[in-house]
PDB file of N, CA and C in Angstrom:
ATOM      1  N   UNK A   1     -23.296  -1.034  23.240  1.00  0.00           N
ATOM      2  CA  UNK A   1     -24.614  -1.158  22.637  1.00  0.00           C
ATOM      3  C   UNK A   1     -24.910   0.020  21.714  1.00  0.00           C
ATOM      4  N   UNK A   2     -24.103   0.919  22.512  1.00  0.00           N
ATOM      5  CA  UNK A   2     -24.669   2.438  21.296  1.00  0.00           C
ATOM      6  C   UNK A   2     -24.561   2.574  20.134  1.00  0.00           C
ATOM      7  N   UNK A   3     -22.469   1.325  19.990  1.00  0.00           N
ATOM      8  CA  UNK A   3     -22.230   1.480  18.551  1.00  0.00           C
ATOM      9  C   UNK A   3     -23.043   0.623  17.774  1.00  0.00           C
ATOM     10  N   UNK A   4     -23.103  -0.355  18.157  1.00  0.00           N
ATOM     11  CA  UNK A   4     -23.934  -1.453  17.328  1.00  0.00           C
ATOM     12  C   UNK A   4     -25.448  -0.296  16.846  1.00  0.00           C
ATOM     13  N   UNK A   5     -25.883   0.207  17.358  1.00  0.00           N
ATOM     14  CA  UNK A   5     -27.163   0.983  17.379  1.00  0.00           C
ATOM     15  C   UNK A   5     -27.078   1.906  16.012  1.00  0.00           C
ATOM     16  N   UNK A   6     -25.778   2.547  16.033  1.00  0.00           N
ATOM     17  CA  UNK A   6     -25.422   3.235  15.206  1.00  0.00           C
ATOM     18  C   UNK A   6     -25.441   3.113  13.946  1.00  0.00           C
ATOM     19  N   UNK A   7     -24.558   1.808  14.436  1.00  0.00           N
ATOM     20  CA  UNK A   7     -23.989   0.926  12.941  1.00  0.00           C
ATOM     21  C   UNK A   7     -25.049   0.408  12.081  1.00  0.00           C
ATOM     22  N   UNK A   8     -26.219   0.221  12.288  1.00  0.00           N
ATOM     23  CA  UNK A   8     -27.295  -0.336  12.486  1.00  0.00           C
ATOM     24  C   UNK A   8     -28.110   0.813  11.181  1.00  0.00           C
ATOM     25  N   UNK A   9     -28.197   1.986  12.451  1.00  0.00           N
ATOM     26  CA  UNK A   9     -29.103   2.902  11.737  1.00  0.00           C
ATOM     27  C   UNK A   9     -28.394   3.554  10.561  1.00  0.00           C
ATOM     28  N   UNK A  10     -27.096   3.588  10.605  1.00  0.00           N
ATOM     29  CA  UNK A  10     -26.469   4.544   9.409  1.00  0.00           C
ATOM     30  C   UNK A  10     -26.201   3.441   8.117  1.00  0.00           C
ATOM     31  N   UNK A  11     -26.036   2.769   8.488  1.00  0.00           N
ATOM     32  CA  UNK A  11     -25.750   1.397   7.282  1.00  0.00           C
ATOM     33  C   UNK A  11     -27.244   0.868   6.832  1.00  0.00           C
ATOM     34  N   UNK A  12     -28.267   0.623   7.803  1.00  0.00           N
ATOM     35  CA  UNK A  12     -29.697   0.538   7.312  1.00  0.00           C
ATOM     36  C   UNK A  12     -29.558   1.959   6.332  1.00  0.00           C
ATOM     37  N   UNK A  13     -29.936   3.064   6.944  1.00  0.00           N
ATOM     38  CA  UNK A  13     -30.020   4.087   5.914  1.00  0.00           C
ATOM     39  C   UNK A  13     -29.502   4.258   4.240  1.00  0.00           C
ATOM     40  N   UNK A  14     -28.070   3.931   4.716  1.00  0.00           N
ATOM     41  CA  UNK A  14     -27.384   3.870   3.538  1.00  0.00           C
ATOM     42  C   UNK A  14     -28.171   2.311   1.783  1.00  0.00           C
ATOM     43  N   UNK A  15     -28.605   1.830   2.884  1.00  0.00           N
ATOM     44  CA  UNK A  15     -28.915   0.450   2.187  1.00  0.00           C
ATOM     45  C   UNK A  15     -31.234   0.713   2.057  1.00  0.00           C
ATOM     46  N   UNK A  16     -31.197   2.190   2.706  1.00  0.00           N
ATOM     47  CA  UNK A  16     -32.712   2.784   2.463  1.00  0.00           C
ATOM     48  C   UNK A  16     -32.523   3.417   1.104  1.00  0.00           C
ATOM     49  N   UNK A  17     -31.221   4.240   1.557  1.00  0.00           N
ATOM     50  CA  UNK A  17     -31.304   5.474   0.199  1.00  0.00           C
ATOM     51  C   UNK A  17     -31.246   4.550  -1.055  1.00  0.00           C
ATOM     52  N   UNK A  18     -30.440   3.034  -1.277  1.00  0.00           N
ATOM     53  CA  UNK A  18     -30.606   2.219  -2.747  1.00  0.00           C
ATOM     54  C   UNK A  18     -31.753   1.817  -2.669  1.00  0.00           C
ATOM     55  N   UNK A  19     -32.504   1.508  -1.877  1.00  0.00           N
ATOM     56  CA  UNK A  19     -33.521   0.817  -2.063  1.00  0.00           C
ATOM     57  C   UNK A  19     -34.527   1.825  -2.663  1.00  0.00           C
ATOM     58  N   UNK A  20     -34.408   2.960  -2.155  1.00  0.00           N
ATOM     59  CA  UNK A  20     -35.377   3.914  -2.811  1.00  0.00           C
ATOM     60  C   UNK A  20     -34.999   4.503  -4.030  1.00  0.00           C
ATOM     61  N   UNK A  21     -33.548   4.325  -4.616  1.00  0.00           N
ATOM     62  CA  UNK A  21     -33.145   4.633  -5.689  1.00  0.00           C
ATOM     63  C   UNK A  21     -33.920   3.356  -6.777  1.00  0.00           C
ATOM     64  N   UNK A  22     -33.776   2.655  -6.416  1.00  0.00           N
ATOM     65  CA  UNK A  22     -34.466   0.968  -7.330  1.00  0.00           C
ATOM     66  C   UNK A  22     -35.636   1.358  -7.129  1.00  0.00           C
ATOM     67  N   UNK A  23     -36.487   1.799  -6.346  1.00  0.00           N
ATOM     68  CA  UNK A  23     -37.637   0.932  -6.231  1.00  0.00           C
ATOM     69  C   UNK A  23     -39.029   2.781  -6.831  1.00  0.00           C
ATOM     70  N   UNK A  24     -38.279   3.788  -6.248  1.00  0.00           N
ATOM     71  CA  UNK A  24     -39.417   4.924  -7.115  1.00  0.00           C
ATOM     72  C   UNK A  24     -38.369   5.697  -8.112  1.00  0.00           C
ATOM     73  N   UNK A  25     -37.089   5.664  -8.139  1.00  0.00           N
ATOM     74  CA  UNK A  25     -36.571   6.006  -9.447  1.00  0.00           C
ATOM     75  C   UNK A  25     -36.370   5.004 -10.516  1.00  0.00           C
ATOM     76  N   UNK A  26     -36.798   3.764 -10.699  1.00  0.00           N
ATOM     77  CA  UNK A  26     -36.476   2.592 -11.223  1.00  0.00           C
ATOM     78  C   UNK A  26     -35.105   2.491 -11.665  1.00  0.00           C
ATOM     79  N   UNK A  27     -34.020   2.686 -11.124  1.00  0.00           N
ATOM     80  CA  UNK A  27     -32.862   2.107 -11.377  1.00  0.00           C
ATOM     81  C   UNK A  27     -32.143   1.213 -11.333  1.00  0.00           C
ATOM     82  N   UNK A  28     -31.523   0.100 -12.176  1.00  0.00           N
ATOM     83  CA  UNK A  28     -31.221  -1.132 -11.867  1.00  0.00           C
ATOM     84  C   UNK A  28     -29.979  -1.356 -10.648  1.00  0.00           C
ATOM     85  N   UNK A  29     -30.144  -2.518 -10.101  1.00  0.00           N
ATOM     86  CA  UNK A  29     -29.001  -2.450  -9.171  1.00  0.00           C
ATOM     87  C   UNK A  29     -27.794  -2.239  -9.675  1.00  0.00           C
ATOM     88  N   UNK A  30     -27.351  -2.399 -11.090  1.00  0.00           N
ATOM     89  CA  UNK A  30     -26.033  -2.035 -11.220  1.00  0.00           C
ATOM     90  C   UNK A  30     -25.690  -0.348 -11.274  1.00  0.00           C
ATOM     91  N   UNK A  31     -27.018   0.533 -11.897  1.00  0.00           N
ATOM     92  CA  UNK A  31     -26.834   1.954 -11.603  1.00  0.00           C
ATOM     93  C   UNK A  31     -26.652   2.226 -10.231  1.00  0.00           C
ATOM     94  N   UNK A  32     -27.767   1.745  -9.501  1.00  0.00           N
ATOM     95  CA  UNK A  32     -27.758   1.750  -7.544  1.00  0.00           C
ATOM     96  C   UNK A  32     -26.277   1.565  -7.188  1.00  0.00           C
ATOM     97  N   UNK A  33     -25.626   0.719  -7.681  1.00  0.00           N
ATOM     98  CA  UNK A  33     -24.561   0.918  -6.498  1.00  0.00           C
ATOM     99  C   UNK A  33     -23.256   1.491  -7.547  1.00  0.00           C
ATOM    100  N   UNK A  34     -23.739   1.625  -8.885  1.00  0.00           N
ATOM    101  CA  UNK A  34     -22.534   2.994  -9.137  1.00  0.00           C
ATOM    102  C   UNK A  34     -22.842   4.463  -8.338  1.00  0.00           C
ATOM    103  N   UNK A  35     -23.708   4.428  -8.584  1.00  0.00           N
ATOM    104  CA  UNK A  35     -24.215   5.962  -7.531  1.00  0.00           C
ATOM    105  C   UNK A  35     -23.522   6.285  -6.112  1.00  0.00           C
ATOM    106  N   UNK A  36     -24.285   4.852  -5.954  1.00  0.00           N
ATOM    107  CA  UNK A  36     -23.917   4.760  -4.138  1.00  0.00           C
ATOM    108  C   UNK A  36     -22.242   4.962  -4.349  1.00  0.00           C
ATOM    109  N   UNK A  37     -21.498   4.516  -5.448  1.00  0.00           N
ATOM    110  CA  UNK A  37     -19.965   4.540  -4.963  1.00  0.00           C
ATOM    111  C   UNK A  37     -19.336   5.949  -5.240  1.00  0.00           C
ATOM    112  N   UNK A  38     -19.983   6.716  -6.350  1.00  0.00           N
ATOM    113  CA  UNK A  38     -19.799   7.706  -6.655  1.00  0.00           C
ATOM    114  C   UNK A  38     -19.775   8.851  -5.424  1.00  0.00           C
ATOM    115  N   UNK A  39     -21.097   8.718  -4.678  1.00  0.00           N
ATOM    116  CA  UNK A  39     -21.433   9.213  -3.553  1.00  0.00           C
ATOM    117  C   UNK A  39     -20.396   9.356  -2.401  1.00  0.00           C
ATOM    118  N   UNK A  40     -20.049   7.924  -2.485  1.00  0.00           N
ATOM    119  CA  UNK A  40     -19.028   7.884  -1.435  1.00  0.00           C
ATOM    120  C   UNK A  40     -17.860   8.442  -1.826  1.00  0.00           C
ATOM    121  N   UNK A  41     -17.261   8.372  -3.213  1.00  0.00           N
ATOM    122  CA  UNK A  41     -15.708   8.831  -3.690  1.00  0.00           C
ATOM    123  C   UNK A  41     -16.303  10.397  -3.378  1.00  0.00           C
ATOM    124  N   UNK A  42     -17.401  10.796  -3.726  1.00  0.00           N
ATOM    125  CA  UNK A  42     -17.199  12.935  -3.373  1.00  0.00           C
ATOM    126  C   UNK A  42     -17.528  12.533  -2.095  1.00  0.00           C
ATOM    127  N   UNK A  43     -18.123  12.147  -1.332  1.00  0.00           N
ATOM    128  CA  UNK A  43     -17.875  12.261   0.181  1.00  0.00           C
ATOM    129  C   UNK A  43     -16.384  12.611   0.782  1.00  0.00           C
ATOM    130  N   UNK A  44     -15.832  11.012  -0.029  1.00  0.00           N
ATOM    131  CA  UNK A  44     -14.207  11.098   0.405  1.00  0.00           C
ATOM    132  C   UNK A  44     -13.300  12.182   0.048  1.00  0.00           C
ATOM    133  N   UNK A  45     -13.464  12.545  -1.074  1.00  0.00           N
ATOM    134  CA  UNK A  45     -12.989  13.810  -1.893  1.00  0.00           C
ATOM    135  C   UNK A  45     -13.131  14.963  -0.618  1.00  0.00           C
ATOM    136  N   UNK A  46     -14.397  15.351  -0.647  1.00  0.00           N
ATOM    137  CA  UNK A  46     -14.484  16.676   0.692  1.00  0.00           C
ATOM    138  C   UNK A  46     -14.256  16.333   1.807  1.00  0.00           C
ATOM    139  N   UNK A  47     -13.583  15.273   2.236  1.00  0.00           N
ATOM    140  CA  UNK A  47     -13.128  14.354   3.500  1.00  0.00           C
ATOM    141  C   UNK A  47     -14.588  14.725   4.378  1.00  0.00           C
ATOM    142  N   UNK A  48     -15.036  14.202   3.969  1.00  0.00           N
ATOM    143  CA  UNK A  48     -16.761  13.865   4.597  1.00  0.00           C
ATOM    144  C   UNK A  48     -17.313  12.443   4.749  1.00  0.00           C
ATOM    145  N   UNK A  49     -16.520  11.316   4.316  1.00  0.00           N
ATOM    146  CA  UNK A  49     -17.073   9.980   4.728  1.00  0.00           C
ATOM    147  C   UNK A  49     -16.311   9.656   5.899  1.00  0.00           C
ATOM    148  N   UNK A  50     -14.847   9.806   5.997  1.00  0.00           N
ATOM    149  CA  UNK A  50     -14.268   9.488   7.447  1.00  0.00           C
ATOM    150  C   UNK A  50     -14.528   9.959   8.684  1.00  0.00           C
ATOM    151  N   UNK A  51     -15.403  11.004   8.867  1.00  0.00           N
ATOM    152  CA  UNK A  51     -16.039  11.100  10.054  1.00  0.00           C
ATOM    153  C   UNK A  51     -17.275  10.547   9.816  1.00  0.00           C
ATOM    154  N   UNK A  52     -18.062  10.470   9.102  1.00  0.00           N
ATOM    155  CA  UNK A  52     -18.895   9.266   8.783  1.00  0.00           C
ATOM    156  C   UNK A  52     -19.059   7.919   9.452  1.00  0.00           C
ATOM    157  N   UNK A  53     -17.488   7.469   9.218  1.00  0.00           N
ATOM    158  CA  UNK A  53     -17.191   6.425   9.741  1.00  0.00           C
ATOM    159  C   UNK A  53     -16.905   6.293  11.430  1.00  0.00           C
ATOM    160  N   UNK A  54     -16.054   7.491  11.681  1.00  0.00           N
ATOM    161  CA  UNK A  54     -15.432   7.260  13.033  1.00  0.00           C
ATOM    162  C   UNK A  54     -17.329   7.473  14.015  1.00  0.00           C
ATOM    163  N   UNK A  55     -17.776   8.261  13.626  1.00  0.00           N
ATOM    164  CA  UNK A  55     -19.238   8.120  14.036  1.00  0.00           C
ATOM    165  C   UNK A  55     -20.337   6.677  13.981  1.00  0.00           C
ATOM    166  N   UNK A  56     -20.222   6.322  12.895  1.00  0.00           N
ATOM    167  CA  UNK A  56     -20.881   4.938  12.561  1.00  0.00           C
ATOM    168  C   UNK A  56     -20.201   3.562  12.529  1.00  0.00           C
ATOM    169  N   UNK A  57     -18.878   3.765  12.787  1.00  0.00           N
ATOM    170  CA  UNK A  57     -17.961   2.511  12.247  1.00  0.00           C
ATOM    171  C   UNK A  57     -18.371   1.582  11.309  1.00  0.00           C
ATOM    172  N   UNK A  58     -18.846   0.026  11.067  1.00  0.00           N
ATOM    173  CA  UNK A  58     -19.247  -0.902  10.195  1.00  0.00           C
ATOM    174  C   UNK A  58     -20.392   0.150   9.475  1.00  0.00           C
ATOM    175  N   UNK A  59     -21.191   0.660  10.301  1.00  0.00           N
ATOM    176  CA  UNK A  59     -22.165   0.792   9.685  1.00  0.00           C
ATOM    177  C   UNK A  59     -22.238   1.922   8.298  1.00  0.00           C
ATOM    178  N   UNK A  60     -20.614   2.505   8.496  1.00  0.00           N
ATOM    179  CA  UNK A  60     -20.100   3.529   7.257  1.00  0.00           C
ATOM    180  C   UNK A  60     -19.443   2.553   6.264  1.00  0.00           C
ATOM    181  N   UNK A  61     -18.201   1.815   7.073  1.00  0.00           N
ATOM    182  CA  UNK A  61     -17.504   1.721   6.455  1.00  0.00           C
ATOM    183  C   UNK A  61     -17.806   0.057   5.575  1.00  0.00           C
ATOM    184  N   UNK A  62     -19.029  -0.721   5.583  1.00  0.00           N
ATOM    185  CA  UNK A  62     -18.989  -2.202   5.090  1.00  0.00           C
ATOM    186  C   UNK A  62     -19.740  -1.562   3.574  1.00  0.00           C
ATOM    187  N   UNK A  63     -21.130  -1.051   3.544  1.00  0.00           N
ATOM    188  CA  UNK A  63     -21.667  -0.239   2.299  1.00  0.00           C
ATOM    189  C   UNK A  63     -20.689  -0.255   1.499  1.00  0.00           C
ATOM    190  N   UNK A  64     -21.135  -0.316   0.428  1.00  0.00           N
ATOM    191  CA  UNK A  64     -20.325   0.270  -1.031  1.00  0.00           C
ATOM    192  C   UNK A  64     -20.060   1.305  -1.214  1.00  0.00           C
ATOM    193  N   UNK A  65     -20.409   2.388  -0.398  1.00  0.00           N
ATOM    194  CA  UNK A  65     -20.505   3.545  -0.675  1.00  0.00           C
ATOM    195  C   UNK A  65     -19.032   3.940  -0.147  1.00  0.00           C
ATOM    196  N   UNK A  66     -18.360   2.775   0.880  1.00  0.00           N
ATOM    197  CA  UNK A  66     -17.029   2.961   1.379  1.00  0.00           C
ATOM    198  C   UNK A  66     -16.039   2.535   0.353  1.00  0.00           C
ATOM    199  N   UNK A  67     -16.269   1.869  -0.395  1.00  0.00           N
ATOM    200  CA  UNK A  67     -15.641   1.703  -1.752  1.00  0.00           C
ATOM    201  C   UNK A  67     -15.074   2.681  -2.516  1.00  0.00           C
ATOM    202  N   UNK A  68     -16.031   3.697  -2.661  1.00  0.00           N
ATOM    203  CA  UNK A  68     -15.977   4.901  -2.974  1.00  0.00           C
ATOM    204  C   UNK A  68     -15.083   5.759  -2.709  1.00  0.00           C
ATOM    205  N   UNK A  69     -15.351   5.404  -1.400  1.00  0.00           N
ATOM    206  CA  UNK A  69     -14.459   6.437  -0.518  1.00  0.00           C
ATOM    207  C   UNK A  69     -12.670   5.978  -0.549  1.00  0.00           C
ATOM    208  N   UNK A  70     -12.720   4.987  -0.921  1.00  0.00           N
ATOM    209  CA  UNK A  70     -11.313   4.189  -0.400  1.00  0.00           C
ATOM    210  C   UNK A  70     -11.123   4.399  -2.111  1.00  0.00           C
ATOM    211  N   UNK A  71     -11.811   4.256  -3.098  1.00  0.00           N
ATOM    212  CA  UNK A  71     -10.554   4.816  -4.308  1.00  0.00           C
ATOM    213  C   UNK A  71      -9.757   6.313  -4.343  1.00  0.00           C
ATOM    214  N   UNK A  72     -10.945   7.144  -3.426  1.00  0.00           N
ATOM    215  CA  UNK A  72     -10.517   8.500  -3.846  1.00  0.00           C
ATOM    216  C   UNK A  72      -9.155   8.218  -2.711  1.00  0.00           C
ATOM    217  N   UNK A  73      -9.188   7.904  -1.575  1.00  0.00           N
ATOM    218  CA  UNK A  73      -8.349   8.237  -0.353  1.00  0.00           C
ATOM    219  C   UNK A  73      -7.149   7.508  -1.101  1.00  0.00           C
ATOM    220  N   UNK A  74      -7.194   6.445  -1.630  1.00  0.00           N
ATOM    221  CA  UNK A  74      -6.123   6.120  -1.943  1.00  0.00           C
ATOM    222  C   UNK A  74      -5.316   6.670  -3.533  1.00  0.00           C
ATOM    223  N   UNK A  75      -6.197   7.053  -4.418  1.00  0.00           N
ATOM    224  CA  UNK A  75      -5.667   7.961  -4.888  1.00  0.00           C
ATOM    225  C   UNK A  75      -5.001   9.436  -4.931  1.00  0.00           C
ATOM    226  N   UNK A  76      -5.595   9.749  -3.708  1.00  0.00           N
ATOM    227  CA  UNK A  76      -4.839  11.178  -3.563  1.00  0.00           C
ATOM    228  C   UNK A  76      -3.815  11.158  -2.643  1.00  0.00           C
ATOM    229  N   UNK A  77      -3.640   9.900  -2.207  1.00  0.00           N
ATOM    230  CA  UNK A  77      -2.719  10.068  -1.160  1.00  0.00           C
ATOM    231  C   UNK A  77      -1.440   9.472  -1.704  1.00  0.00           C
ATOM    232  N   UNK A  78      -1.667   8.440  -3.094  1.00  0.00           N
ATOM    233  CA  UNK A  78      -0.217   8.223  -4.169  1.00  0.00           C
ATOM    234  C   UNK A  78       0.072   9.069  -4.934  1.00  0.00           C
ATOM    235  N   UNK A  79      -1.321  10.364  -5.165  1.00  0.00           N
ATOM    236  CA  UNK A  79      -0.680  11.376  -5.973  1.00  0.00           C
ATOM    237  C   UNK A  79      -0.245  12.425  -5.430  1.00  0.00           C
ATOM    238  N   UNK A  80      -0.272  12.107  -3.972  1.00  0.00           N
ATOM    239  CA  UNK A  80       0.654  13.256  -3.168  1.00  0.00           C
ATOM    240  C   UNK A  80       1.878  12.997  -3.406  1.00  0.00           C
ATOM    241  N   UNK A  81       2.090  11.768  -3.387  1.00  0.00           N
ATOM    242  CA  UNK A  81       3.755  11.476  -2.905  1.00  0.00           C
ATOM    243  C   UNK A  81       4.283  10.716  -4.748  1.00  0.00           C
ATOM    244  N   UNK A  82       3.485   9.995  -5.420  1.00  0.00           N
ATOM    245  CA  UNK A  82       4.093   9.823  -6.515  1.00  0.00           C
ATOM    246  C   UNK A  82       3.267  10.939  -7.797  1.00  0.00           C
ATOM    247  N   UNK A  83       2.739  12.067  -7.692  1.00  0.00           N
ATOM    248  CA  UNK A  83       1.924  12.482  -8.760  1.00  0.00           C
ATOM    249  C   UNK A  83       1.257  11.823  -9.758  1.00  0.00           C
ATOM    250  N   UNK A  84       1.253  12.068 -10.783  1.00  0.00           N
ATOM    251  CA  UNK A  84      -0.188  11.809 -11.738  1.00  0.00           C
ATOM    252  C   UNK A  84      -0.248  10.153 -12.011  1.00  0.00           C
ATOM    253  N   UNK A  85       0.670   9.391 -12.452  1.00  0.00           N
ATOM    254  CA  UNK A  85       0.680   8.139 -12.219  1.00  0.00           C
ATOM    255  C   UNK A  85       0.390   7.217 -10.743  1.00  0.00           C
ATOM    256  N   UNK A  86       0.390   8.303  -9.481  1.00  0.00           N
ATOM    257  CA  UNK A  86      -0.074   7.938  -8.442  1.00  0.00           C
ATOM    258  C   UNK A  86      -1.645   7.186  -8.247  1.00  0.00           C
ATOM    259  N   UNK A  87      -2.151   8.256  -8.920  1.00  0.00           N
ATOM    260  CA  UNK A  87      -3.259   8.191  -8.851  1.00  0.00           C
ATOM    261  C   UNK A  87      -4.117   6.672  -9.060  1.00  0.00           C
ATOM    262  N   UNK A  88      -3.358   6.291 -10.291  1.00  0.00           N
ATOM    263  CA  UNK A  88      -3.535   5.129 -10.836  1.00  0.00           C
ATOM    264  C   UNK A  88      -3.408   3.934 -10.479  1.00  0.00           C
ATOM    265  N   UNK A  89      -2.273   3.970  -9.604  1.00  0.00           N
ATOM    266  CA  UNK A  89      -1.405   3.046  -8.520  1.00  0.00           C
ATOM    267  C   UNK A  89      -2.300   3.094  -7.357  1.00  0.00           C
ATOM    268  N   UNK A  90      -2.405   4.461  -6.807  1.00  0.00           N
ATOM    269  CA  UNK A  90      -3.195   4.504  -5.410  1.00  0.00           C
ATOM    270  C   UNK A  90      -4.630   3.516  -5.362  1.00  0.00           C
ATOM    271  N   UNK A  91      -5.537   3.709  -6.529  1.00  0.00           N
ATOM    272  CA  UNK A  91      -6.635   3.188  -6.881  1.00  0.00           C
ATOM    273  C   UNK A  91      -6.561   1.560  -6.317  1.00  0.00           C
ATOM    274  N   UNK A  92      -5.486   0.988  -7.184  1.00  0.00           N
ATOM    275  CA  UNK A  92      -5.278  -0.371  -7.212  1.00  0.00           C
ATOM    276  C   UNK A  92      -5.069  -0.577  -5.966  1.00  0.00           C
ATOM    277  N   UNK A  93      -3.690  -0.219  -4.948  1.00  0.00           N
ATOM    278  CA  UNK A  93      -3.168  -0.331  -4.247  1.00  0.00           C
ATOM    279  C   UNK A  93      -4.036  -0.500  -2.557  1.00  0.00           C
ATOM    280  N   UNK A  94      -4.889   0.438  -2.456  1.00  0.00           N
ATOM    281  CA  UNK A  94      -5.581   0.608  -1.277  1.00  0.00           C
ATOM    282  C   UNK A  94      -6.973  -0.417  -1.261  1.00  0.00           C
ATOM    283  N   UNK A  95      -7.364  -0.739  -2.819  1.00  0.00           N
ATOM    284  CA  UNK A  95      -8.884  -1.664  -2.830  1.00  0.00           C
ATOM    285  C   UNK A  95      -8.406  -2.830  -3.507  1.00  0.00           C
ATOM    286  N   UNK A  96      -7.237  -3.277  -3.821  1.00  0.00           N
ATOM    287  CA  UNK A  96      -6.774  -5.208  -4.221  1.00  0.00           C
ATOM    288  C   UNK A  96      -7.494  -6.050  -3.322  1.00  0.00           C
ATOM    289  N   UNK A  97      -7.320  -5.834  -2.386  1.00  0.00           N
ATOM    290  CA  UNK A  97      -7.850  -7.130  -1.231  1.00  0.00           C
ATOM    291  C   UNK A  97      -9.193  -7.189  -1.512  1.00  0.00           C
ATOM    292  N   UNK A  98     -10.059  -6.065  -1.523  1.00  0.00           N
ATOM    293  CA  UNK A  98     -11.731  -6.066  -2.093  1.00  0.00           C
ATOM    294  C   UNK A  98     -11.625  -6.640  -3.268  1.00  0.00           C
ATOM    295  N   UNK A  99     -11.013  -6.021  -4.234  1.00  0.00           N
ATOM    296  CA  UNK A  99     -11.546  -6.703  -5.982  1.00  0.00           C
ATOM    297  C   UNK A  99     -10.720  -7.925  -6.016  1.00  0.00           C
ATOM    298  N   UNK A 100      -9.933  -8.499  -5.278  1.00  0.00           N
ATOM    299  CA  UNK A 100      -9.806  -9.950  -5.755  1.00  0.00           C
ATOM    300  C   UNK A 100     -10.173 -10.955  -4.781  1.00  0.00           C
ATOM    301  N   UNK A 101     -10.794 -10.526  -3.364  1.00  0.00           N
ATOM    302  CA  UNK A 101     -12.231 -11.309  -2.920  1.00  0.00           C
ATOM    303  C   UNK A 101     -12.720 -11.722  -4.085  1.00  0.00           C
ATOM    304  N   UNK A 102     -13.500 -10.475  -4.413  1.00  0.00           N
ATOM    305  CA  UNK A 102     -14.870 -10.490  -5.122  1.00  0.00           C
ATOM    306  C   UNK A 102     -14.272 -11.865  -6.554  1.00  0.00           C
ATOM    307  N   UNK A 103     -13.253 -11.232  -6.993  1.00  0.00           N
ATOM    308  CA  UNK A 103     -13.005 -12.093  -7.947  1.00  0.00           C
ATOM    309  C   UNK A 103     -12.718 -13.851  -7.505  1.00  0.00           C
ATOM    310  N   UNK A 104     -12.265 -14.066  -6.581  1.00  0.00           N
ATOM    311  CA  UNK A 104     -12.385 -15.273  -6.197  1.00  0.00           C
ATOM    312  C   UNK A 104     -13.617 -15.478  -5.783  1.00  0.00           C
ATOM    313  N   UNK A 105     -13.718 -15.126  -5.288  1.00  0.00           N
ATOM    314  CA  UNK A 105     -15.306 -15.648  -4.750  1.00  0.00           C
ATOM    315  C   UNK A 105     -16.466 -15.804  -5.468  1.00  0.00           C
ATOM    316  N   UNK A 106     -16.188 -14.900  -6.271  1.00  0.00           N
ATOM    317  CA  UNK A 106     -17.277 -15.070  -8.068  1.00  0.00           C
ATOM    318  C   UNK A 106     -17.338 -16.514  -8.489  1.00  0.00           C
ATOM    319  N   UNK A 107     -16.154 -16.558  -8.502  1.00  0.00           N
ATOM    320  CA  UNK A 107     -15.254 -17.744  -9.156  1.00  0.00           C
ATOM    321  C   UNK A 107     -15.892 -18.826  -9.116  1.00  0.00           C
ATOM    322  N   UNK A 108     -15.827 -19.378  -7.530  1.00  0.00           N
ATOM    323  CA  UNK A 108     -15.776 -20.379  -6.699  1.00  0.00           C
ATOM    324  C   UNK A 108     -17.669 -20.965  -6.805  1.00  0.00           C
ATOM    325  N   UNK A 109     -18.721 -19.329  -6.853  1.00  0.00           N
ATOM    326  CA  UNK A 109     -19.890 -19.293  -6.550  1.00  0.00           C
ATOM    327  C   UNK A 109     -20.009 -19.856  -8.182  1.00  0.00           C
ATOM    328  N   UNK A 110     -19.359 -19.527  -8.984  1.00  0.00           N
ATOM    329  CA  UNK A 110     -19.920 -19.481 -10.278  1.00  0.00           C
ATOM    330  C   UNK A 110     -19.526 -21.416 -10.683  1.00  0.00           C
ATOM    331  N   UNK A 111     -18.657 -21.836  -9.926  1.00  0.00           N
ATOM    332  CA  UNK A 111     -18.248 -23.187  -9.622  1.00  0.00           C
ATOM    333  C   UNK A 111     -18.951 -24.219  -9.404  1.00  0.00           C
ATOM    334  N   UNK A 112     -19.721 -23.738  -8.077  1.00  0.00           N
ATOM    335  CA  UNK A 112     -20.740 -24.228  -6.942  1.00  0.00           C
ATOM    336  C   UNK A 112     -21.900 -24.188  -7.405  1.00  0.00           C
ATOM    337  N   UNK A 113     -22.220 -23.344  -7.941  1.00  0.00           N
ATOM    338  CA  UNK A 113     -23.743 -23.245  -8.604  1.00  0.00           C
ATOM    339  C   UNK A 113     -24.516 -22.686  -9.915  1.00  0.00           C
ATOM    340  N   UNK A 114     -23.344 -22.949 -11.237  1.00  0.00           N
ATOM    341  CA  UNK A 114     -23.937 -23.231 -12.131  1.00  0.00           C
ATOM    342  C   UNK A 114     -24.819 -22.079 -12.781  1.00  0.00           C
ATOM    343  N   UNK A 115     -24.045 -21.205 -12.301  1.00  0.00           N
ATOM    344  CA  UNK A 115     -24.902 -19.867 -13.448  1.00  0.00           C
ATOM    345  C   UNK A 115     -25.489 -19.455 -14.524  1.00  0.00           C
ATOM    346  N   UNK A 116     -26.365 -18.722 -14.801  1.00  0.00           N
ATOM    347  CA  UNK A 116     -27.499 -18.851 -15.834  1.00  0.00           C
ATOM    348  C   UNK A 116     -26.566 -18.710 -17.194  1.00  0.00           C
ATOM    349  N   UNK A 117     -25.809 -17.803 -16.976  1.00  0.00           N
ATOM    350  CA  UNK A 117     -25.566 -16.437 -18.013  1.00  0.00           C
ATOM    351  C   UNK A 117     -24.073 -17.192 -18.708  1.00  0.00           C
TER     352      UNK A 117
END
């Protein structure tokens, strides 16, 4: 019960701090969750989101802000072992399964229901 509790309050939070970014800094949701990812890549950078996580579990790691975190981790960890072209590779390599969800699933929604734009 504790984790769920957790998960709860740190992922609400995380999904307080955009809401208050939109709603008294007027920023559109597409600035809101570059921020939020930015946030998370220097989190990950000072290895400060993975205890984040092991503390909050879902409630760190579902946010966008874990997005963030998972380009930097996976970039520094291909430019350990392959250097500067790592980096580039690592990016792709560790977040594919996220960006080609999203891309199917765009897809399928944009299929199903006829989008404005």
């Amino acid at each position: 019960m504790e984790k769920f509790l957790l998960a709860f309050l740190v992922g609400g939070g995380i999904c307080v701090i955009g809401q208050i970014m939109m709603d008294v800094f007027k920023l559109t949701p597409a600035h809101t969750m570059c921020t939020l990812v930015v946030i998370g890549a220097i989190l990950g950078g000072f290895n400060l989101y993975d205890p984040l996580i092991k503390f909050a579990g879902a409630g760190a790691s579902v946010p966008i802000s874990s997005f963030g975190n998972s380009l930097v981790k996976g970039a520094l960890f291909e430019a350990e072992r392959d250097g500067a072209i790592g980096v580039i590779t690592g990016i792709f390599e560790i977040t594919s399964a996220g960006i080609s969800a999203a891309i199917i699933f765009g897809f399928l929604g944009a299929l199903l229901f006829k989008p404005k734009g």
